[in-house]
C-alpha atoms as a PDB file:
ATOM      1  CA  UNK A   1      85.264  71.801 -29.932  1.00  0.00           C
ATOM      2  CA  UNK A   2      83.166  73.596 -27.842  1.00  0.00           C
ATOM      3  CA  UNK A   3      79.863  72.059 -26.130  1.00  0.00           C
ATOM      4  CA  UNK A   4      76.477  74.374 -26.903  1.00  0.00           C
ATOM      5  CA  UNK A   5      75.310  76.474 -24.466  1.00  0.00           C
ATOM      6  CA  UNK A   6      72.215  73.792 -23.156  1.00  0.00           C
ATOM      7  CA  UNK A   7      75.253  71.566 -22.980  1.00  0.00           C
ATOM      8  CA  UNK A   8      75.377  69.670 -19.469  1.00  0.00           C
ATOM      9  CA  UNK A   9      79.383  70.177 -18.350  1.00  0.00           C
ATOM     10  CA  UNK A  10      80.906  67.203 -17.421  1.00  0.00           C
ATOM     11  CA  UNK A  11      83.151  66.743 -14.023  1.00  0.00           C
ATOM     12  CA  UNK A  12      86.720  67.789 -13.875  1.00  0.00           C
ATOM     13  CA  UNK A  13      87.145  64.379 -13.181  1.00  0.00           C
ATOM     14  CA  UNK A  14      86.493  63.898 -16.162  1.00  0.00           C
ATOM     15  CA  UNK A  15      88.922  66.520 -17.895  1.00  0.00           C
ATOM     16  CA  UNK A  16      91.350  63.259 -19.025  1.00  0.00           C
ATOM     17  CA  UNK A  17      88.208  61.110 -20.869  1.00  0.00           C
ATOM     18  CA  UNK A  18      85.379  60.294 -20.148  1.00  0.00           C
ATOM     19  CA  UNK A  19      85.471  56.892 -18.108  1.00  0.00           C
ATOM     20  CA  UNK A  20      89.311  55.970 -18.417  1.00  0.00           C
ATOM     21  CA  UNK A  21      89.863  52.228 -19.442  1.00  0.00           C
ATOM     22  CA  UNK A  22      89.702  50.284 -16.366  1.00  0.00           C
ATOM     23  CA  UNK A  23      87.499  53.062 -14.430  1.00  0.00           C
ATOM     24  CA  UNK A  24      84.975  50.919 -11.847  1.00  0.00           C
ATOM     25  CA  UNK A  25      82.338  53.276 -13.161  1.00  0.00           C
ATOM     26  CA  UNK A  26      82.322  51.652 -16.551  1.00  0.00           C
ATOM     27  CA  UNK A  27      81.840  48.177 -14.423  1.00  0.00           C
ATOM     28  CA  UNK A  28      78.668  49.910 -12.942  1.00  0.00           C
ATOM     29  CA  UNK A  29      77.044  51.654 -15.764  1.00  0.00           C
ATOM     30  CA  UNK A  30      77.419  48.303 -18.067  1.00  0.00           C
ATOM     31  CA  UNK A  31      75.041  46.783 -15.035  1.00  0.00           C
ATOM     32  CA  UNK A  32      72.893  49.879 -14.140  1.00  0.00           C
ATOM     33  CA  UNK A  33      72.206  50.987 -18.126  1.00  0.00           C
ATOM     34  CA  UNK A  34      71.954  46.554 -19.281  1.00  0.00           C
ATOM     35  CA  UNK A  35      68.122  46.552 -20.701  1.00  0.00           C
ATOM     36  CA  UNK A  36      67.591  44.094 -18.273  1.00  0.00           C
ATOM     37  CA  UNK A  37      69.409  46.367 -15.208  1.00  0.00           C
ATOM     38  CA  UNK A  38      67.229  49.441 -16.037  1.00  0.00           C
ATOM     39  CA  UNK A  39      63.559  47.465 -15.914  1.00  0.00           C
ATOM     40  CA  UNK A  40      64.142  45.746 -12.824  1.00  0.00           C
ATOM     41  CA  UNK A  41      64.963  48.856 -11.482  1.00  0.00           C
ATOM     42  CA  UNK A  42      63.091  50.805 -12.376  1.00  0.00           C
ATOM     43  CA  UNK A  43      60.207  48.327 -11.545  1.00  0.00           C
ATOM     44  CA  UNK A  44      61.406  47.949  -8.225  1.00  0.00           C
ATOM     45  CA  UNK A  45      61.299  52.142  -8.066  1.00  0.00           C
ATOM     46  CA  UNK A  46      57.639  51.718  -7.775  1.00  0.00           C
ATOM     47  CA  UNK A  47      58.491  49.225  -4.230  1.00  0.00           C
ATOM     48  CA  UNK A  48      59.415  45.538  -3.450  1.00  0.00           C
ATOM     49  CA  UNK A  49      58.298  42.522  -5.410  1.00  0.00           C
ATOM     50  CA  UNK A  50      58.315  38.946  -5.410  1.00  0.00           C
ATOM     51  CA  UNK A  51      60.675  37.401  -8.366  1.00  0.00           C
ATOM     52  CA  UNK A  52      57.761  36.269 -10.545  1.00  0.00           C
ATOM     53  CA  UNK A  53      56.264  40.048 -10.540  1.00  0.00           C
ATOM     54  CA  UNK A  54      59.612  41.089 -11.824  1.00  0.00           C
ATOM     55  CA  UNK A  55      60.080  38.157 -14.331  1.00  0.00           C
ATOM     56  CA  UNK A  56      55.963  39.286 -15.463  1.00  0.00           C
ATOM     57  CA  UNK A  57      56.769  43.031 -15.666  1.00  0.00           C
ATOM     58  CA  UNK A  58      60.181  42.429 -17.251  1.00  0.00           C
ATOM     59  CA  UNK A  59      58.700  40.812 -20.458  1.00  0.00           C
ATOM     60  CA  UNK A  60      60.705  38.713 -22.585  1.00  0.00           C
ATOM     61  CA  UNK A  61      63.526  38.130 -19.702  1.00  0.00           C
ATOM     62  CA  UNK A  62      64.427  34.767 -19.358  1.00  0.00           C
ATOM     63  CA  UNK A  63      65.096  33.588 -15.396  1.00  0.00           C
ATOM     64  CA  UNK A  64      68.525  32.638 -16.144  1.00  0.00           C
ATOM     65  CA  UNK A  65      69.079  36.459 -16.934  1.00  0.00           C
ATOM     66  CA  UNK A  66      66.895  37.812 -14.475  1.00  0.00           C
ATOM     67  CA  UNK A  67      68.631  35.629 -11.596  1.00  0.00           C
ATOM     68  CA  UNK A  68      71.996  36.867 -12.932  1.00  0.00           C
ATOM     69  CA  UNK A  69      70.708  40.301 -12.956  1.00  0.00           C
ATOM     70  CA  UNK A  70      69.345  40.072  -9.683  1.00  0.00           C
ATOM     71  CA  UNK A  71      72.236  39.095  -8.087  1.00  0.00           C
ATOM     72  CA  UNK A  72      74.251  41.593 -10.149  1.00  0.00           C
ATOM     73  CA  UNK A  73      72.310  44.551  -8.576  1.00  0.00           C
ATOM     74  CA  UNK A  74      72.781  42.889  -4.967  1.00  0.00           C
ATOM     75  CA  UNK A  75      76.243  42.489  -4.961  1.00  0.00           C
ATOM     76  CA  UNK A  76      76.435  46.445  -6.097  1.00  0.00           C
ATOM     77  CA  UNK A  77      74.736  47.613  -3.134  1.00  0.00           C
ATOM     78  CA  UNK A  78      71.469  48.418  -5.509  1.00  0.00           C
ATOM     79  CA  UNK A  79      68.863  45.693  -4.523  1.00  0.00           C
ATOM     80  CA  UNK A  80      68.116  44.273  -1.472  1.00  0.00           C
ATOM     81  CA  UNK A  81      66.763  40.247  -1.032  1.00  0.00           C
ATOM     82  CA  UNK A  82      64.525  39.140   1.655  1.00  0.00           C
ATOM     83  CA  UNK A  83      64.335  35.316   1.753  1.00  0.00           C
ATOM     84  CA  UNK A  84      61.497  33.893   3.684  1.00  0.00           C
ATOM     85  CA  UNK A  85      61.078  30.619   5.190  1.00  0.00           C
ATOM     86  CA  UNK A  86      58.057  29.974   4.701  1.00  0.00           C
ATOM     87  CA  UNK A  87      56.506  27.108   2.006  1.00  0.00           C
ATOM     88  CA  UNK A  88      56.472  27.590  -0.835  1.00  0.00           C
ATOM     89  CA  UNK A  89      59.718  29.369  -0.484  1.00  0.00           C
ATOM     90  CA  UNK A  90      59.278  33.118  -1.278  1.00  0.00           C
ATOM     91  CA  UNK A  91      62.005  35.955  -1.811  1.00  0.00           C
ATOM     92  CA  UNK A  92      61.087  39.550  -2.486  1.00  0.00           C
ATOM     93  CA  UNK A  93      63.272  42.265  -3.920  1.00  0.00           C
ATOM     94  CA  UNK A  94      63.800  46.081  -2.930  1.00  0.00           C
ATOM     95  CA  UNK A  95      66.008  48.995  -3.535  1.00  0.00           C
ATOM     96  CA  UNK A  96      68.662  50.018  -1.130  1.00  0.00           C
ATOM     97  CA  UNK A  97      68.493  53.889  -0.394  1.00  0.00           C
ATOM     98  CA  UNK A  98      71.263  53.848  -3.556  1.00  0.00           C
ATOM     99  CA  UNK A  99      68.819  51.996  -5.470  1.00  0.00           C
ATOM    100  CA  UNK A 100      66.444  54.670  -5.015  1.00  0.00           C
ATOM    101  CA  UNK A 101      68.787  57.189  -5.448  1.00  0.00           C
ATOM    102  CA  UNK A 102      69.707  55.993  -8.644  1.00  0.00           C
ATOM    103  CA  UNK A 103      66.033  55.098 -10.051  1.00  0.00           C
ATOM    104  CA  UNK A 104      65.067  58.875  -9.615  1.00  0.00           C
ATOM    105  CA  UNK A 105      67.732  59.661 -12.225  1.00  0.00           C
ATOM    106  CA  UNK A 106      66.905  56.737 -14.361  1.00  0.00           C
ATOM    107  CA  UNK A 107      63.216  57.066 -14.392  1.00  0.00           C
ATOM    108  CA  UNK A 108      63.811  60.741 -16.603  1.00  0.00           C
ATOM    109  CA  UNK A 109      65.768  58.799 -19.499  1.00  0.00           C
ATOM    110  CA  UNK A 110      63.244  56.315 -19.655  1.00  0.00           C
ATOM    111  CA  UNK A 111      60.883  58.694 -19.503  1.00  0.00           C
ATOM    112  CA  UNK A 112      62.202  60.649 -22.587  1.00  0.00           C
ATOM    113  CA  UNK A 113      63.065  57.442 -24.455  1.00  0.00           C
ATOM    114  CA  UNK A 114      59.770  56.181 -23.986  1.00  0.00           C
ATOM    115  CA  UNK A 115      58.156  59.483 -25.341  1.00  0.00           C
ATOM    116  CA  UNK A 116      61.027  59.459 -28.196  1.00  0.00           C
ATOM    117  CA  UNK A 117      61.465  56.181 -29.088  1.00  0.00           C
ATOM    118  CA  UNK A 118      58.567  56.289 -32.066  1.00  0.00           C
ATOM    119  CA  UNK A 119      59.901  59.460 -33.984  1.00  0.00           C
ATOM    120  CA  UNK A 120      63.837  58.205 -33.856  1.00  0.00           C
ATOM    121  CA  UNK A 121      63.303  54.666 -34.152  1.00  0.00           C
ATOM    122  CA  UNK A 122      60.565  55.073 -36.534  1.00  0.00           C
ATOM    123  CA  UNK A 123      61.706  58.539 -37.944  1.00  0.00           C
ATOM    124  CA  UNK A 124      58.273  60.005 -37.902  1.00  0.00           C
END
Protein backbone atom coordinates (compact mmCIF):
# COMPACT_ATOMS: atom_id res chain seq x y z
CA UNK A 1 0.00 0.00 0.00
CA UNK A 2 1.43 3.02 -0.91
CA UNK A 3 1.21 6.36 1.32
CA UNK A 4 -0.26 9.60 -0.86
CA UNK A 5 1.93 11.96 -2.01
CA UNK A 6 1.15 14.75 1.16
CA UNK A 7 1.98 11.62 3.10
CA UNK A 8 4.63 12.44 5.97
CA UNK A 9 7.37 9.30 5.53
CA UNK A 10 8.06 7.69 8.53
CA UNK A 11 11.84 6.80 9.84
CA UNK A 12 13.68 3.80 8.62
CA UNK A 13 13.61 3.02 12.04
CA UNK A 14 10.60 2.43 11.63
CA UNK A 15 10.73 0.08 8.43
CA UNK A 16 9.90 -3.16 10.99
CA UNK A 17 6.46 -1.39 12.70
CA UNK A 18 5.74 1.30 13.91
CA UNK A 19 6.71 1.31 17.76
CA UNK A 20 7.77 -2.47 18.25
CA UNK A 21 6.16 -4.06 21.45
CA UNK A 22 8.30 -3.16 24.25
CA UNK A 23 9.81 0.09 22.37
CA UNK A 24 10.51 2.93 25.38
CA UNK A 25 8.88 5.29 22.94
CA UNK A 26 5.48 3.76 23.44
CA UNK A 27 6.28 4.31 27.43
CA UNK A 28 6.73 8.08 26.48
CA UNK A 29 4.03 8.85 24.08
CA UNK A 30 1.31 7.03 26.52
CA UNK A 31 2.63 10.01 29.07
CA UNK A 32 3.32 12.89 26.57
CA UNK A 33 -0.18 12.26 24.35
CA UNK A 34 -2.41 11.22 28.22
CA UNK A 35 -5.22 14.19 28.07
CA UNK A 36 -3.92 15.10 31.19
CA UNK A 37 0.08 15.00 29.83
CA UNK A 38 -0.76 17.27 26.83
CA UNK A 39 -2.64 20.28 29.01
CA UNK A 40 -0.12 20.55 31.55
CA UNK A 41 2.17 20.89 28.95
CA UNK A 42 1.12 22.64 26.96
CA UNK A 43 0.05 25.10 29.79
CA UNK A 44 3.36 25.15 31.07
CA UNK A 45 4.51 26.11 27.15
CA UNK A 46 3.17 29.46 27.91
CA UNK A 47 6.00 29.52 31.30
CA UNK A 48 6.13 28.26 34.97
CA UNK A 49 3.20 27.98 37.32
CA UNK A 50 2.31 27.29 40.71
CA UNK A 51 0.28 23.76 41.09
CA UNK A 52 -3.10 25.40 41.72
CA UNK A 53 -2.76 27.48 38.24
CA UNK A 54 -2.26 24.16 36.61
CA UNK A 55 -5.01 22.25 38.59
CA UNK A 56 -7.39 25.80 37.48
CA UNK A 57 -6.30 25.71 33.80
CA UNK A 58 -6.46 21.90 33.63
CA UNK A 59 -10.28 21.77 34.30
CA UNK A 60 -11.86 18.76 35.49
CA UNK A 61 -8.33 17.14 36.71
CA UNK A 62 -8.51 15.81 39.94
CA UNK A 63 -5.06 16.43 42.22
CA UNK A 64 -4.56 12.85 42.64
CA UNK A 65 -4.06 12.78 38.73
CA UNK A 66 -2.45 15.93 38.36
CA UNK A 67 0.23 14.99 41.19
CA UNK A 68 0.74 11.67 39.35
CA UNK A 69 1.06 13.49 36.18
CA UNK A 70 3.32 15.89 37.51
CA UNK A 71 5.65 13.66 38.71
CA UNK A 72 5.29 11.54 35.55
CA UNK A 73 6.63 14.45 33.37
CA UNK A 74 9.57 15.03 36.02
CA UNK A 75 10.88 11.80 36.15
CA UNK A 76 10.96 11.96 32.03
CA UNK A 77 13.16 14.82 31.96
CA UNK A 78 9.95 17.08 30.71
CA UNK A 79 9.07 19.29 33.79
CA UNK A 80 11.09 20.82 36.13
CA UNK A 81 9.91 21.45 40.19
CA UNK A 82 11.08 24.26 42.23
CA UNK A 83 10.13 23.74 45.90
CA UNK A 84 10.31 26.76 48.05
CA UNK A 85 10.64 27.08 51.65
CA UNK A 86 8.82 29.52 52.34
CA UNK A 87 5.10 29.40 54.35
CA UNK A 88 2.72 28.48 53.02
CA UNK A 89 4.79 25.99 51.20
CA UNK A 90 4.86 26.82 47.43
CA UNK A 91 6.21 24.68 44.37
CA UNK A 92 6.15 25.95 40.83
CA UNK A 93 6.47 23.95 37.65
CA UNK A 94 8.51 24.56 34.29
CA UNK A 95 9.61 22.88 31.17
CA UNK A 96 13.06 21.54 30.74
CA UNK A 97 14.61 22.70 27.31
CA UNK A 98 12.95 19.01 26.17
CA UNK A 99 9.81 20.18 27.52
CA UNK A 100 9.92 23.02 25.30
CA UNK A 101 11.12 21.21 22.60
CA UNK A 102 8.39 18.97 22.69
CA UNK A 103 5.44 21.63 23.38
CA UNK A 104 6.38 23.39 20.00
CA UNK A 105 5.37 20.15 18.26
CA UNK A 106 2.42 19.56 20.44
CA UNK A 107 0.97 22.97 20.39
CA UNK A 108 0.20 22.32 16.19
CA UNK A 109 -2.04 19.11 16.99
CA UNK A 110 -3.83 20.88 19.49
CA UNK A 111 -4.05 23.53 17.46
CA UNK A 112 -5.73 21.57 14.56
CA UNK A 113 -7.83 19.49 16.96
CA UNK A 114 -9.08 22.42 18.55
CA UNK A 115 -10.09 24.02 15.12
CA UNK A 116 -11.44 20.36 14.05
CA UNK A 117 -12.87 19.01 16.86
CA UNK A 118 -16.63 20.57 16.06
CA UNK A 119 -16.98 19.26 12.36
CA UNK A 120 -15.58 15.48 13.30
CA UNK A 121 -16.95 15.19 16.61
CA UNK A 122 -20.05 16.88 15.69
CA UNK A 123 -19.95 15.99 11.89
CA UNK A 124 -20.94 19.41 10.77
Amino acid sequence: MEAPAHAAPLPQAFADGVFPSGCPSRTLLDHITSKWGVLILLSLSEGEQRWSDLRRRAEGISEKMLAQTLKTLERDGLVSRKAQAVIPPRVDYSLTDRGYELSTLLVPLVAWAFENADEIINGK
